[in-house]
Protein backbone atom coordinates (compact mmCIF):
# COMPACT_ATOMS: atom_id res chain seq x y z
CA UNK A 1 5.82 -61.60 75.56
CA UNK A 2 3.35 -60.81 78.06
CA UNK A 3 -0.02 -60.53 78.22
CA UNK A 4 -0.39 -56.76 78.63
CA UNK A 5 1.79 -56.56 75.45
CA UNK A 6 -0.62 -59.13 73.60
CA UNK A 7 -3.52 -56.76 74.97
CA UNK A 8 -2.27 -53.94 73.49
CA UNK A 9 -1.40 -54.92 69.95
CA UNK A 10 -4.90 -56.70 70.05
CA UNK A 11 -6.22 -53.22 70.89
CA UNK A 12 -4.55 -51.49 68.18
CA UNK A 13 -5.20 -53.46 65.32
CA UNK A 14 -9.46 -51.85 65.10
CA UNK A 15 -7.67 -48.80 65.84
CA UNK A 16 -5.50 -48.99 62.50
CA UNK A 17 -8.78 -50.48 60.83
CA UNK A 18 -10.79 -47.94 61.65
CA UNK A 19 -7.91 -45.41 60.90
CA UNK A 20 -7.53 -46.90 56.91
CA UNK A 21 -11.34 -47.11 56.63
CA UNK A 22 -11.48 -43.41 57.34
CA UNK A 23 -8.76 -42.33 55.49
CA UNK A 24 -10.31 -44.91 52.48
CA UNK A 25 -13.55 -43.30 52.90
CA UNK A 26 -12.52 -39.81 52.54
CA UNK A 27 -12.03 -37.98 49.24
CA UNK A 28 -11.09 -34.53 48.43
CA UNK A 29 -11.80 -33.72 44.39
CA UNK A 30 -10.04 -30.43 43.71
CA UNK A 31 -11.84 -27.39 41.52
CA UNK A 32 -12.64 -28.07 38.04
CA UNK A 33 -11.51 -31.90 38.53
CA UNK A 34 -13.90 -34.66 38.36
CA UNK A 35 -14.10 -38.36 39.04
CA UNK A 36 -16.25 -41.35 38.55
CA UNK A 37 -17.21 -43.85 41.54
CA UNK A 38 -17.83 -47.52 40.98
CA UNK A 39 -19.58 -49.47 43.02
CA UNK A 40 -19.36 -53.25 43.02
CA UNK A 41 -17.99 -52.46 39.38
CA UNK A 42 -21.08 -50.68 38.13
CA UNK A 43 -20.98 -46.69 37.67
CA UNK A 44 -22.29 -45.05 40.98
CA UNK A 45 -22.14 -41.67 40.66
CA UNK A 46 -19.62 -38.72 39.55
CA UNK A 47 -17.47 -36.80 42.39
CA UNK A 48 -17.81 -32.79 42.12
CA UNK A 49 -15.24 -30.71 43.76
CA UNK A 50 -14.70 -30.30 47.89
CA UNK A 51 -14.78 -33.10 50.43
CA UNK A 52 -16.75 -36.21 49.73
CA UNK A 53 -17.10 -39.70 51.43
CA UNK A 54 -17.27 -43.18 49.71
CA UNK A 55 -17.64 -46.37 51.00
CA UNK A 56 -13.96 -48.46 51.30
CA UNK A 57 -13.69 -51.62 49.46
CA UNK A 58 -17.30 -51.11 48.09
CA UNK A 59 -16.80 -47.87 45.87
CA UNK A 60 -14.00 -47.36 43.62
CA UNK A 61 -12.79 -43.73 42.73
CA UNK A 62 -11.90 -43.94 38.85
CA UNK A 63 -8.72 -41.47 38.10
CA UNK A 64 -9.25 -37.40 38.17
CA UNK A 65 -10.75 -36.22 34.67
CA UNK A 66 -9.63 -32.31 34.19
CA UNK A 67 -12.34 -30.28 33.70
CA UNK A 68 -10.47 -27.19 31.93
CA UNK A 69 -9.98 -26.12 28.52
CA UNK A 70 -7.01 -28.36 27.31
CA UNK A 71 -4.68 -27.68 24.49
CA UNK A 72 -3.05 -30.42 22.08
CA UNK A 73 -0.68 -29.84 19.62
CA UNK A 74 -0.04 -32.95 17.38
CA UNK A 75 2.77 -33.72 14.89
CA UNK A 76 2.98 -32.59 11.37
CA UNK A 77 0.82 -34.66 9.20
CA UNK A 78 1.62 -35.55 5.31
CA UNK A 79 -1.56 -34.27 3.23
CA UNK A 80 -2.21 -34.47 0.01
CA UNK A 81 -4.12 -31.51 -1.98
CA UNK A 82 -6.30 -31.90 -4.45
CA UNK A 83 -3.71 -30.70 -7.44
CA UNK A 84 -1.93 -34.17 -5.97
CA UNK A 85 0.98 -31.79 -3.70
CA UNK A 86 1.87 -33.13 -0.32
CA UNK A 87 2.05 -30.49 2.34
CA UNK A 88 2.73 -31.10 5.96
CA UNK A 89 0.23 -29.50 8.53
CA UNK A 90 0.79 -28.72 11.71
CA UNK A 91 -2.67 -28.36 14.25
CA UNK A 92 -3.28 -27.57 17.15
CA UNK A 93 -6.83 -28.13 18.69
CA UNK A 94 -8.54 -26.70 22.02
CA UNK A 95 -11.10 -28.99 23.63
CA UNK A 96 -12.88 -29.15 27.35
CA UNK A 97 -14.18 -32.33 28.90
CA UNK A 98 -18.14 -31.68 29.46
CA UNK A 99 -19.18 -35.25 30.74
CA UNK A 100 -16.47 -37.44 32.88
CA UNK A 101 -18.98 -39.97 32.58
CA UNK A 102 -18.95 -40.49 28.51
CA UNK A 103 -15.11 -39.51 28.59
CA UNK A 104 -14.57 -42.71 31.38
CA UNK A 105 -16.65 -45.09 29.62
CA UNK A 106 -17.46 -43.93 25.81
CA UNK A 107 -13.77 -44.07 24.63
CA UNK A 108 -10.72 -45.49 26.39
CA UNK A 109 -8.08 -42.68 25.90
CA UNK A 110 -10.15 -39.08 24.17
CA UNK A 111 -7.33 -37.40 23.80
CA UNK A 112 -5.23 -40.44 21.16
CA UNK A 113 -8.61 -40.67 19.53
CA UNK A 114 -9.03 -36.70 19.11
CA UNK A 115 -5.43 -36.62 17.46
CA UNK A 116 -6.61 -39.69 14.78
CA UNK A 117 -9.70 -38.02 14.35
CA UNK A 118 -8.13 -34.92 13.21
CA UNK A 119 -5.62 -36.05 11.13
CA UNK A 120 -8.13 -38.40 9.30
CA UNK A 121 -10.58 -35.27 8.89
CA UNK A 122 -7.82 -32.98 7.94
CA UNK A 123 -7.43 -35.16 4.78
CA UNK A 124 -11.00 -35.26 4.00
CA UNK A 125 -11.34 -31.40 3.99
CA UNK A 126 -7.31 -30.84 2.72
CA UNK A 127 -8.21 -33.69 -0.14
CA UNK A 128 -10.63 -31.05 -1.95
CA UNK A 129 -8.77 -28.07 -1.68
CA UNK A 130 -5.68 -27.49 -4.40
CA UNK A 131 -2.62 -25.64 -2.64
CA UNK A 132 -3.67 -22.07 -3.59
CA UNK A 133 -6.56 -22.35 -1.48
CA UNK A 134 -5.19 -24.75 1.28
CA UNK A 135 -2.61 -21.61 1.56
CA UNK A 136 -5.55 -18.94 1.80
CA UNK A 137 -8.46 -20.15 3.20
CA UNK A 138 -7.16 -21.12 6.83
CA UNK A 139 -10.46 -19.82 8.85
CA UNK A 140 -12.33 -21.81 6.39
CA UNK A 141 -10.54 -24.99 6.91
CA UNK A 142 -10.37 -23.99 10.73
CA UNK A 143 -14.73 -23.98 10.78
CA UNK A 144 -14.78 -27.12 9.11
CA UNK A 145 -12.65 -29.27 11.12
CA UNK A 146 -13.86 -27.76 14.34
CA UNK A 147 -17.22 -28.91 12.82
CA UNK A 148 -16.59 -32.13 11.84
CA UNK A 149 -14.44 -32.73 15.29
CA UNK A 150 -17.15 -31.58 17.36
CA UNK A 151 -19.94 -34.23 15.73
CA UNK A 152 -17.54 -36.58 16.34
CA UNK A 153 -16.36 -35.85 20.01
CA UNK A 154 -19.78 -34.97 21.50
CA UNK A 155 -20.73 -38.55 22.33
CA UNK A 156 -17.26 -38.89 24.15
CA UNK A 157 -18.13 -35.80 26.07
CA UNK A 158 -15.44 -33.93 24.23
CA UNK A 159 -16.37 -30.38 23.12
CA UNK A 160 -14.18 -28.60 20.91
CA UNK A 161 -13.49 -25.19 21.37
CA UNK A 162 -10.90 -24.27 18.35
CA UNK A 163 -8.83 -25.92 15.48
CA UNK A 164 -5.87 -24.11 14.20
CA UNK A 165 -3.68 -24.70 11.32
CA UNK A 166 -0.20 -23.80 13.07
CA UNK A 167 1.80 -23.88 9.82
CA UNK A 168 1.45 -25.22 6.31
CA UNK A 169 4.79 -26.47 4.44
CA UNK A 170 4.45 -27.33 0.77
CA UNK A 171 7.21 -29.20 -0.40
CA UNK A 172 10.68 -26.95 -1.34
CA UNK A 173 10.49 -26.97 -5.48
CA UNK A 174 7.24 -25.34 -4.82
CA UNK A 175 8.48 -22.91 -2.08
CA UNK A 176 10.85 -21.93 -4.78
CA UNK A 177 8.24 -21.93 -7.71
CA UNK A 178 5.93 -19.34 -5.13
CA UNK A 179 8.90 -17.21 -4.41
CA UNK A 180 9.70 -16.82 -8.08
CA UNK A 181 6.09 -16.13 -8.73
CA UNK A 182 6.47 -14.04 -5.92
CA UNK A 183 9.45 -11.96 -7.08
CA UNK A 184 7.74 -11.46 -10.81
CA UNK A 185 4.18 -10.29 -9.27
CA UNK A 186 6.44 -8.18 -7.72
CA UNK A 187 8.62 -6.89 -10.80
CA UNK A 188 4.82 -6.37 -12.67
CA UNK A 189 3.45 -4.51 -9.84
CA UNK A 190 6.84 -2.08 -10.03
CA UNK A 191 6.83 -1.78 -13.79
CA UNK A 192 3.09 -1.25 -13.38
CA UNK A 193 3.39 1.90 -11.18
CA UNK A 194 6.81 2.70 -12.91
CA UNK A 195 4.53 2.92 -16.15
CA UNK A 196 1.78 5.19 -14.49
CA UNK A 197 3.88 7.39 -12.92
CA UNK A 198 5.86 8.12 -16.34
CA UNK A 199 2.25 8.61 -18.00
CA UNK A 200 1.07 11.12 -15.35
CA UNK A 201 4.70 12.95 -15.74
CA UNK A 202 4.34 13.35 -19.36
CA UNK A 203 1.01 14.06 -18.97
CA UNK A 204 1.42 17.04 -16.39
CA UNK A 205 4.35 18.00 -18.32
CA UNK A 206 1.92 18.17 -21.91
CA UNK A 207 -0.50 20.31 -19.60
CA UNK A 208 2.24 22.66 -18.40
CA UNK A 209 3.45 23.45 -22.04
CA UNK A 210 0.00 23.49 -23.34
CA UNK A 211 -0.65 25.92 -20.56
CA UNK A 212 2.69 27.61 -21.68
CA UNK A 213 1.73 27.96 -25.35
CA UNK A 214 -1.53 29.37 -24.34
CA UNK A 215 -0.02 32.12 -22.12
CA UNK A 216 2.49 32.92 -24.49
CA UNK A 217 -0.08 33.10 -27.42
CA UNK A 218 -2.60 34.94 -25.33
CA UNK A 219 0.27 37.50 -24.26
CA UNK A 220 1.73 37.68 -28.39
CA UNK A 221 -2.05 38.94 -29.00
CA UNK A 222 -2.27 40.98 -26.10
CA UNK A 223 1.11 42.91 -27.43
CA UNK A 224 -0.01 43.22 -30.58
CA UNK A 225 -3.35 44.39 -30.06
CA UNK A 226 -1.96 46.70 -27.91
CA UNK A 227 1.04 47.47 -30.99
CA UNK A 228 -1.93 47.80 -33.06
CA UNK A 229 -4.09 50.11 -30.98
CA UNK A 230 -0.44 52.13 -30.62
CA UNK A 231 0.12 52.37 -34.46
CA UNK A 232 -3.49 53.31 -34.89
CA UNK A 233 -3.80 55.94 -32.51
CA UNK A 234 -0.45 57.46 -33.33
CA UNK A 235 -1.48 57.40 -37.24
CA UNK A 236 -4.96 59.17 -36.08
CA UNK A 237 -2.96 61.27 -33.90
CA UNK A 238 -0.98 62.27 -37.01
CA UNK A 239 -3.64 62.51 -39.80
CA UNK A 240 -5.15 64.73 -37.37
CA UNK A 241 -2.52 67.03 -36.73
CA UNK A 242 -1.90 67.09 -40.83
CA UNK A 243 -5.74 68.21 -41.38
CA UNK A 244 -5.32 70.37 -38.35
CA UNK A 245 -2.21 72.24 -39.76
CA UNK A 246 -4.18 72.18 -42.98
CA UNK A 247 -0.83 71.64 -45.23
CA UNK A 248 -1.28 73.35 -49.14
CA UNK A 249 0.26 71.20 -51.79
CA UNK A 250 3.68 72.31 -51.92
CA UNK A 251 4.77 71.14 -48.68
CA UNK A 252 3.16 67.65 -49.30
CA UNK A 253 4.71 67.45 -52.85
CA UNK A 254 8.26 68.52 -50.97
CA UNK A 255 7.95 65.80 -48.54
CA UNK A 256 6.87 63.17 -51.24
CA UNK A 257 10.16 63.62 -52.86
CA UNK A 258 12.12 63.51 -49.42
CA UNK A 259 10.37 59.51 -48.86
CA UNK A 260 11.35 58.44 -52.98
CA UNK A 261 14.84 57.65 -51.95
CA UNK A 262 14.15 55.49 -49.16
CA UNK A 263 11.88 53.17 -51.45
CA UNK A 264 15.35 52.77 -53.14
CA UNK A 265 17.33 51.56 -50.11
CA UNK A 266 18.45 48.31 -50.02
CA UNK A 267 21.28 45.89 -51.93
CA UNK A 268 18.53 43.71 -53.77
CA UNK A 269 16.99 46.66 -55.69
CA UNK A 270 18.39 46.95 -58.79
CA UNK A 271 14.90 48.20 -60.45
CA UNK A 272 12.27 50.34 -59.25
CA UNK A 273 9.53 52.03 -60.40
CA UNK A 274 8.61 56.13 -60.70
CA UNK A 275 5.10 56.34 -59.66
CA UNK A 276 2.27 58.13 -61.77
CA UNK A 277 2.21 60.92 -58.80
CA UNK A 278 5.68 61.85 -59.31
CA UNK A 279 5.28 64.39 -61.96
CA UNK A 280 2.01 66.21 -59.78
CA UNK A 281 4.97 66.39 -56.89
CA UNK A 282 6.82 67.73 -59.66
CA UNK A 283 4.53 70.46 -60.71
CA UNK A 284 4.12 70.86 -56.84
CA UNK A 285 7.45 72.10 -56.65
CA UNK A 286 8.11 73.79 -59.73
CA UNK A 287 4.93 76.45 -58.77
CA UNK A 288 7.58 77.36 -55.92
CA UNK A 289 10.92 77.06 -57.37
CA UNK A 290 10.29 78.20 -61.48
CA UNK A 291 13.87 77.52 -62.25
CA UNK A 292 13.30 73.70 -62.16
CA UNK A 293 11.24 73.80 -64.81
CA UNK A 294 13.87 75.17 -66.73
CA UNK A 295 16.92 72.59 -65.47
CA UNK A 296 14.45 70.10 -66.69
CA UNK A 297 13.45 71.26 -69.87
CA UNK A 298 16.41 72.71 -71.90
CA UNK A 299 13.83 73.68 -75.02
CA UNK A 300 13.07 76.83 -72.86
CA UNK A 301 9.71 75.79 -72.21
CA UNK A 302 7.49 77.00 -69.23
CA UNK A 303 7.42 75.22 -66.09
CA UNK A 304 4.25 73.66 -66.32
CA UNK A 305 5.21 72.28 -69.89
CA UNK A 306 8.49 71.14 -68.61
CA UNK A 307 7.00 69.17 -65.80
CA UNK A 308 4.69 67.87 -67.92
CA UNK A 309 7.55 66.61 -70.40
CA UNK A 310 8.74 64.68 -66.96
CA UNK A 311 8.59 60.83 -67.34
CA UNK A 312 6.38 59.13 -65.07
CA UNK A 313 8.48 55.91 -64.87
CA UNK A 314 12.42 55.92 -65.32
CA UNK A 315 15.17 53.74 -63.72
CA UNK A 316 16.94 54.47 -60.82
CA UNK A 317 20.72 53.17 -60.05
CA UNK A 318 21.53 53.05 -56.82
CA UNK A 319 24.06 55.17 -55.46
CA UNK A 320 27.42 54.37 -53.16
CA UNK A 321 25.38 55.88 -50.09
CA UNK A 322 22.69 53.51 -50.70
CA UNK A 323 19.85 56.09 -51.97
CA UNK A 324 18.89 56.27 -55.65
CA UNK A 325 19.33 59.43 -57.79
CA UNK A 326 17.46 60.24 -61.15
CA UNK A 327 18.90 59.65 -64.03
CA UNK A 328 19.00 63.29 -66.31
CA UNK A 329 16.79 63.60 -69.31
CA UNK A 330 17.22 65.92 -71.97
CA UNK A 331 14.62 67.38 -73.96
CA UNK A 332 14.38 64.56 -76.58
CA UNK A 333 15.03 61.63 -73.78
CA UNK A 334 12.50 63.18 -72.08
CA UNK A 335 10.31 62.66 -75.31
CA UNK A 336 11.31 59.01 -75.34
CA UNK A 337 10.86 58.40 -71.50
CA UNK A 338 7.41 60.52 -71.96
CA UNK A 339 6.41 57.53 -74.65
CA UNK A 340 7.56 54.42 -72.59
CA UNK A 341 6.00 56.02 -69.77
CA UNK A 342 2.84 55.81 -71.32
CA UNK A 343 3.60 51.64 -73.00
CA UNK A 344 5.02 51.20 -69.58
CA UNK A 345 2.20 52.27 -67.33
CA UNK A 346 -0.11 49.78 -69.76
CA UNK A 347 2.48 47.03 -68.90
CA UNK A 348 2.49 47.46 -65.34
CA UNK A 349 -0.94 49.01 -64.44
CA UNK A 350 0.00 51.96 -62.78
CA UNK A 351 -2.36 55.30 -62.81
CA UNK A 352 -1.26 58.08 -64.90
């Protein structure tokens, strides 16, 4: 080999040293990365994000801390409530590194210790709690590990941000238990609203026929008020055409006799009485018509002493055409009718 060769590698070799020193001494930290420099083994100073120089073989970079919200999701963990039920839990928890410094040198892995942390805290708070309210009262299980976590991470320069429960599985007889319980809230809730609407049916439907009964009662008074005001005006309207027409006895005696026979009508009258004013619509008619003074008395008396011989109560058979015909009287039955007439009208109380 020759000298120039010998001069040339000789040459090189500050060349390369200065080339490693450089390339030793230069450090680029990235955004929202951090590191830690040693010096001679002592902490120096921390590196912030761009281009920054260090001393080679003096100053040693430490490895690059990541300065952004992290998220860790650990295993399902066995708890035990306090009603002595093991339920796995499943959380997840958000945390940001706020000091490389205390997370270099203040624990030797943050993120193994945040996980043991958690789970041991998560049985102090789940320990208290019976499964009905480890079930239903996530945000306030959430506050107090994110509490407790946060005491216990701030001197490692570990902030945490969140703590979520990601699921909570009770064991499966109790899955089954909840669903039952479950399925008969449920049924009672149905039954429940079943009952109330069956109550406010009936109850609508008592209204409507209460509302019915009062229409149809107010309209059954209506009519016969109305009925009422009709029979009253026609009978006024009648009494006064009778006092206008100013009728004399005869014709009222006459049309006296013409009602008797319908007082007689009827299957179930087998005895009925003569009123007392019989014998006046008797002597009525016998002013007009003399001769029936005479049918009535055979003796040949007048007609006023024939129609006074007329009985005022006798029977009355009824007839194949339904009315009721007067029985004949002679002169001495007329005698006898004349004297139970008069023990008659004392039995039954009618005027003579």
């Amino acid at each position: 080999m020759s000298s120039a060769v010998v001069a040339f590698i000789l040459l090189m070799i500050p060349v390369v040293i200065v080339l490693v020193v450089l390339i030793k001494s230069v450090r680029i930290v990235p955004q929202a990365r951090a590191a830690v420099v040693e010096r001679l083994g002592r902490y120096y100073r921390t590196l912030v994000p761009g281009l920054t120089v260090v001393i080679p073989f003096i100053d040693k970079v430490g490895r690059m801390i990541d300065l952004r919200v992290q998220v860790v999701s650990f295993p399902p963990q066995p708890v035990i409530t306090e009603d002595n039920l093991v339920v796995n839990i499943d959380t997840v928890i958000y945390f940001q590194v706020t000091d490389p410094r205390a997370a270099s040198y203040e624990v030797s892995n943050y993120i193994l210790a945040i996980e043991q942390l958690s789970v041991t805290t998560l049985r102090n708070v789940i320990g208290g709690m019976n499964l009905e309210q480890t079930l239903t009262s996530r945000d306030q299980i959430n506050l107090q590990l994110r509490g407790q976590l946060d005491d216990a991470t701030g001197q490692w320069g570990v902030r945490i941000n969140r703590v979520e429960l990601k699921a909570i599985d009770p064991p499966g007889s109790i899955k089954d238990s909840m669903e039952k319980q479950m399925r008969a809230e449920r049924d009672r809730r149905a039954a429940i609203l079943t009952a109330e609407g069956v109550k406010q049916s009936q109850i609508l439907t008592a209204e409507g026929d209460k509302q019915s009964q009062i229409l149809r009662a107010e309209g059954s008074r209506e009519a016969r008020r109305l009925e009422a005001e009709g029979q009253a005006r026609a009978i006024d309207i009648v009494f006064n055409a009778i006092h206008d027409g100013n009728p004399d006895e005869k014709l009222l005696s006459y049309q006296y006799l013409q009602v008797l026979p319908q007082i007689a009508q009827g299957s179930a009258n087998k005895l009925w009485i003569i009123p007392s004013e019989f014998t006046k619509a008797l002597e009525g008619l016998s002013n007009v018509f003399p001769n029936i003074g005479s049918k009535v008395s055979p003796s040949g008396s007048s007609p006023a002493t024939g129609s006074a011989s007329v009985p005022t109560r006798s029977v009355m058979a009824p007839g194949a055409s339904g009315s009721s015909r007067p029985a004949a009287s002679t002169g001495s039955q007329a005698t006898e009718a004349t004297d139970e007439t008069g023990r008659n009208s004392g039995e039954y109380g009618a005027p003579s």
